[in-house]
C-alpha atoms as a PDB file:
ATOM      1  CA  UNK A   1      17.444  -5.142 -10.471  1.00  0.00           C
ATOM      2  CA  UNK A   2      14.361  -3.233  -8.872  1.00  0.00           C
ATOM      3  CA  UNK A   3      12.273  -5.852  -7.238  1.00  0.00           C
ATOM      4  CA  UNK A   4       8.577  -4.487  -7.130  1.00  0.00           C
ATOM      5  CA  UNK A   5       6.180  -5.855  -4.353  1.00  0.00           C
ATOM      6  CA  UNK A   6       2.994  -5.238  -2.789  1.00  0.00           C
ATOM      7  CA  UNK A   7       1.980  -5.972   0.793  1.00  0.00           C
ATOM      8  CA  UNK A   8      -1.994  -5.751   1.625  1.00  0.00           C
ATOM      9  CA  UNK A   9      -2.873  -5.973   5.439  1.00  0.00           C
ATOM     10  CA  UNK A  10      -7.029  -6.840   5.932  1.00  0.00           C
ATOM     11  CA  UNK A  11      -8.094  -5.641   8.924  1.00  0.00           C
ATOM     12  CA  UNK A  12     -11.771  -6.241  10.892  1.00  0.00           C
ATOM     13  CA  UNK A  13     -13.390  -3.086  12.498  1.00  0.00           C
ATOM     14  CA  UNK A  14     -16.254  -3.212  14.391  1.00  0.00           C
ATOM     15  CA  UNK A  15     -18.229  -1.901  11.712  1.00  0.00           C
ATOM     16  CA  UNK A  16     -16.264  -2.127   8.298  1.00  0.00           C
ATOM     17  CA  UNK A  17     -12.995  -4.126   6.995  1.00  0.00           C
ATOM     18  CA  UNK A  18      -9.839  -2.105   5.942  1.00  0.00           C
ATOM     19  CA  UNK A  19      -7.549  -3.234   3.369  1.00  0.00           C
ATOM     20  CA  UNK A  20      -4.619  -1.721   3.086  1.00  0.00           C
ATOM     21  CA  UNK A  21      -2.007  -1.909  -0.090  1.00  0.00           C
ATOM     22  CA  UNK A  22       1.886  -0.937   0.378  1.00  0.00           C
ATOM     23  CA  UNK A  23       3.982  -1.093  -2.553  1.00  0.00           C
ATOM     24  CA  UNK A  24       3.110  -1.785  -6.744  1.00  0.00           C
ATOM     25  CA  UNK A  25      -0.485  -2.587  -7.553  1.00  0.00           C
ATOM     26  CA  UNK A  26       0.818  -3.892 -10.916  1.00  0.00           C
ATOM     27  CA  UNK A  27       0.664  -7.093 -13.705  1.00  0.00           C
ATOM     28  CA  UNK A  28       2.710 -10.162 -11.952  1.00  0.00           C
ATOM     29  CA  UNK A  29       2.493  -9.457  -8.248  1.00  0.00           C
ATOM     30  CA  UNK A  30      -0.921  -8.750  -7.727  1.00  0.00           C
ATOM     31  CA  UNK A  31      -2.109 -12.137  -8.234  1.00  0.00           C
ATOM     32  CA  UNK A  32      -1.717 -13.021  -4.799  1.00  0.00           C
ATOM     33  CA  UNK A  33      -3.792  -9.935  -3.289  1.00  0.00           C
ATOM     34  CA  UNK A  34      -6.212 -10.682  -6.158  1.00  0.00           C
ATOM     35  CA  UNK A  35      -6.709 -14.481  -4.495  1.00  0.00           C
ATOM     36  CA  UNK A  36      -7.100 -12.402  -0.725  1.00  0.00           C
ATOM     37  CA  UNK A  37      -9.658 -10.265  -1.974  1.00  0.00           C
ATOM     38  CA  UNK A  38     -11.669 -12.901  -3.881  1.00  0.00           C
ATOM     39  CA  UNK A  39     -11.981 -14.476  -0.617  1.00  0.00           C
ATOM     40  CA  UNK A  40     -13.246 -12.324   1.795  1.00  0.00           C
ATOM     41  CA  UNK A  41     -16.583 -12.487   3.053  1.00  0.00           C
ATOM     42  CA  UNK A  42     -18.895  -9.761   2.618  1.00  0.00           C
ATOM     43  CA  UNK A  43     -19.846 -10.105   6.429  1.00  0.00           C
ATOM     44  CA  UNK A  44     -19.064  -6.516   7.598  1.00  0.00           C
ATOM     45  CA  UNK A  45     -21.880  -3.750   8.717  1.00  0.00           C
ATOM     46  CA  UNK A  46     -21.045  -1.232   6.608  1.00  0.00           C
ATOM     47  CA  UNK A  47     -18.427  -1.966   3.831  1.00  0.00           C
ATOM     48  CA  UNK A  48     -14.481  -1.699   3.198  1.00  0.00           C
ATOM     49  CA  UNK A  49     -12.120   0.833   3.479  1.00  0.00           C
ATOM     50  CA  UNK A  50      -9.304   0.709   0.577  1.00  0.00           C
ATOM     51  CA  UNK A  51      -6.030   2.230   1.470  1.00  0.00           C
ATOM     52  CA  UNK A  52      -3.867   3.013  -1.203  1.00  0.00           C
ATOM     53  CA  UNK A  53      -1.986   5.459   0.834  1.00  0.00           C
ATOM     54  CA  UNK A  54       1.407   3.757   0.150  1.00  0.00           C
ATOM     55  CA  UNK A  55       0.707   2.397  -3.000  1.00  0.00           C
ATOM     56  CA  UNK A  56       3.299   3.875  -5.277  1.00  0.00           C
ATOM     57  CA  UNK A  57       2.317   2.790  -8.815  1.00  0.00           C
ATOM     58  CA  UNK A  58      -0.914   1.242 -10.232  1.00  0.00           C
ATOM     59  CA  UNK A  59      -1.107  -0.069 -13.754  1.00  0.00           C
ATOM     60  CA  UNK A  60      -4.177  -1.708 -15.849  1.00  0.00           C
ATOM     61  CA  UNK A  61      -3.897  -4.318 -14.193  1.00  0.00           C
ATOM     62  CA  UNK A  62      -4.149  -3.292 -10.638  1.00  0.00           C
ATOM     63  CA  UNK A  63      -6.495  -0.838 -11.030  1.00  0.00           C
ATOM     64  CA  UNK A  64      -9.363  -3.163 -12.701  1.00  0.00           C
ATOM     65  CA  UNK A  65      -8.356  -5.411  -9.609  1.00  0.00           C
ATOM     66  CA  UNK A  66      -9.720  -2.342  -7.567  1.00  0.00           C
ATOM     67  CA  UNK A  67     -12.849  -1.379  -9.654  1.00  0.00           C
ATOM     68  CA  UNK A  68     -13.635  -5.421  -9.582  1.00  0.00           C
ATOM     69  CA  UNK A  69     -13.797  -5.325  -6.247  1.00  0.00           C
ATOM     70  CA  UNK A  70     -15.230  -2.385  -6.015  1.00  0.00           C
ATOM     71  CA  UNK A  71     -18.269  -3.856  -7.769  1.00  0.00           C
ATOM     72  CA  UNK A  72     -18.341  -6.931  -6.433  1.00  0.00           C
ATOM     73  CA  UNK A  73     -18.714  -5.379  -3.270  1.00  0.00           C
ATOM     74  CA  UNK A  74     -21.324  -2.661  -4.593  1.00  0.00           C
ATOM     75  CA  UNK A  75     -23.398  -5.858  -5.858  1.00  0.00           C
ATOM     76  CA  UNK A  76     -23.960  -7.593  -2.592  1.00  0.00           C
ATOM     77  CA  UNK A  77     -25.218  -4.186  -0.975  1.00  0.00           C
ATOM     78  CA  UNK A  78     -22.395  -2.964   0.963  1.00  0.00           C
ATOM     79  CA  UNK A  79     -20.640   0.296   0.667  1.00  0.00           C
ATOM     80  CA  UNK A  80     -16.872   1.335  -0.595  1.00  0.00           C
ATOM     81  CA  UNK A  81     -14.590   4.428  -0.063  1.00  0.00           C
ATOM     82  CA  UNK A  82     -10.933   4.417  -1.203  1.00  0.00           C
ATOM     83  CA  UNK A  83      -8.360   6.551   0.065  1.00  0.00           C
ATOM     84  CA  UNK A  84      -5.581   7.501  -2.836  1.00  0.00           C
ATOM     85  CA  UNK A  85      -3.195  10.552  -1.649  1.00  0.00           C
ATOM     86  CA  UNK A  86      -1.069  10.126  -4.945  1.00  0.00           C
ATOM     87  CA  UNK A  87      -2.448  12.606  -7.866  1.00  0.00           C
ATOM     88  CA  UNK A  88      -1.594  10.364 -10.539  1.00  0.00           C
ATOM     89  CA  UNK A  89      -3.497   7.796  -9.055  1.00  0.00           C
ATOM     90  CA  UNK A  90      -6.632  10.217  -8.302  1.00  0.00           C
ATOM     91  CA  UNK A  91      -6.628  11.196 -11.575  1.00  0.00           C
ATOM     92  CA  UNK A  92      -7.143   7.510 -13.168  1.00  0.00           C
ATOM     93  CA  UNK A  93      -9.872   7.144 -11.238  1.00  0.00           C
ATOM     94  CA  UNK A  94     -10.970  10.820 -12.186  1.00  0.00           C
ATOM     95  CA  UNK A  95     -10.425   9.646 -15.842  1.00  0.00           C
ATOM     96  CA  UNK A  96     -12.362   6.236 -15.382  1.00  0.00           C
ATOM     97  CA  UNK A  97     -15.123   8.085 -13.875  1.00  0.00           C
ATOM     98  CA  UNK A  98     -14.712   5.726 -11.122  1.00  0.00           C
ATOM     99  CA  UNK A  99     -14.716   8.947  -8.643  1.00  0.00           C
ATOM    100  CA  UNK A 100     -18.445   9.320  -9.823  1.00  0.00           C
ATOM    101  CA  UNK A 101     -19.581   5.768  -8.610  1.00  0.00           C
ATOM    102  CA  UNK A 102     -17.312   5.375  -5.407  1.00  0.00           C
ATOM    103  CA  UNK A 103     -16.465   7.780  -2.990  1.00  0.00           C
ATOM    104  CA  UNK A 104     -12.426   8.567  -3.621  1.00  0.00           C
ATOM    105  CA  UNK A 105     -11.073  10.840  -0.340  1.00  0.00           C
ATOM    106  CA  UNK A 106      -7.840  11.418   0.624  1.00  0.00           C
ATOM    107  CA  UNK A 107      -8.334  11.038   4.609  1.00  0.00           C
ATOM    108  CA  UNK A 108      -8.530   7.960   6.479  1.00  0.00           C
ATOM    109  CA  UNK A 109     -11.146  10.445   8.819  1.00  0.00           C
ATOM    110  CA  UNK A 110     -13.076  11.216   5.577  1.00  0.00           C
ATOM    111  CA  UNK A 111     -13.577   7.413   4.737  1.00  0.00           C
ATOM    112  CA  UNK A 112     -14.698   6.254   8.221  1.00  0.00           C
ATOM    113  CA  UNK A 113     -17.288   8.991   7.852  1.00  0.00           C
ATOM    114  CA  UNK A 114     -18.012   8.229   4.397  1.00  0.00           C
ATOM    115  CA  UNK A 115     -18.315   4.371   5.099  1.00  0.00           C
ATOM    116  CA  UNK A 116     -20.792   5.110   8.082  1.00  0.00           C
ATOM    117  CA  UNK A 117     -23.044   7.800   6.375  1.00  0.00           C
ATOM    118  CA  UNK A 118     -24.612   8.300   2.764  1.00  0.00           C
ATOM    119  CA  UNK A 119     -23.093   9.114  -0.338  1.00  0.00           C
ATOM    120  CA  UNK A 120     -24.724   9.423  -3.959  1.00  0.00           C
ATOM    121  CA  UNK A 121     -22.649   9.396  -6.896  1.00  0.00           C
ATOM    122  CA  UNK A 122     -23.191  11.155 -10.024  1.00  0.00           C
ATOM    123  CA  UNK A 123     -23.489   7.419 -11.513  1.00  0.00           C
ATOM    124  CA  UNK A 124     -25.031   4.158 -10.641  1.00  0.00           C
ATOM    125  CA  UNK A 125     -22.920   0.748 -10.738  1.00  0.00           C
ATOM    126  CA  UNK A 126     -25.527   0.016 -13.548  1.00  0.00           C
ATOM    127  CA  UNK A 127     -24.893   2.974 -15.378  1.00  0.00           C
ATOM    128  CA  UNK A 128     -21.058   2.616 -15.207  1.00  0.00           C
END
């Protein structure tokens, strides 16, 4: 039997917090990454970095665990760009319009920039 898993690896820059996902953002083993995220602080200069350069599958579940955060984060002021390299995944945030509220690259170089400098999205949290 395939035993799915998912790793997530927080780390503290000087200016912004990474958080990495390896593995299956999916219903039944998120709920441990889901406690990690809930508590972090939102002391960081800029905002987070989400890496979902190794995730390999994302369903409902893991996904609103992203645009949660996402908000959650949006709501106290600080800034968010994710990283996804996998189409499929691109494309559900395409289809979510998610890539109109958050900045979605596919280059760890594009997100540092990103999470340093201005971005406007074609919507506002409120709006979404």
């Amino acid at each position: 039997m395939d035993h799915k898993k998912i790793t997530v690896k927080i780390d503290t820059k000087a200016d912004y917090i990474s958080i990495a996902f390896t593995g299956d953002l999916e219903y039944g083993i998120i709920e441990d990454v889901k406690k990690e995220l809930q508590g972090l602080s939102f002391e960081t200069e800029h905002g987070y970095i989400i890496d979902m350069q190794k995730v390999t599958n994302v369903d409902s579940t893991g996904f609103g665990m992203i645009v949660n955060f996402a908000k959650k984060v949006s709501v106290k002021g600080k800034k968010i760009v994710i990283i996804v390299v996998d189409d499929f995944i691109r494309n559900l945030f395409a289809i979510s319009q998610c890539d109109k509220v958050f900045p979605i690259v596919t280059k760890e170089e594009d997100a540092r920039l990103l999470i340093k400098g201005e971005w406007s999205g074609e919507l506002s949290l409120s709006e979404y």
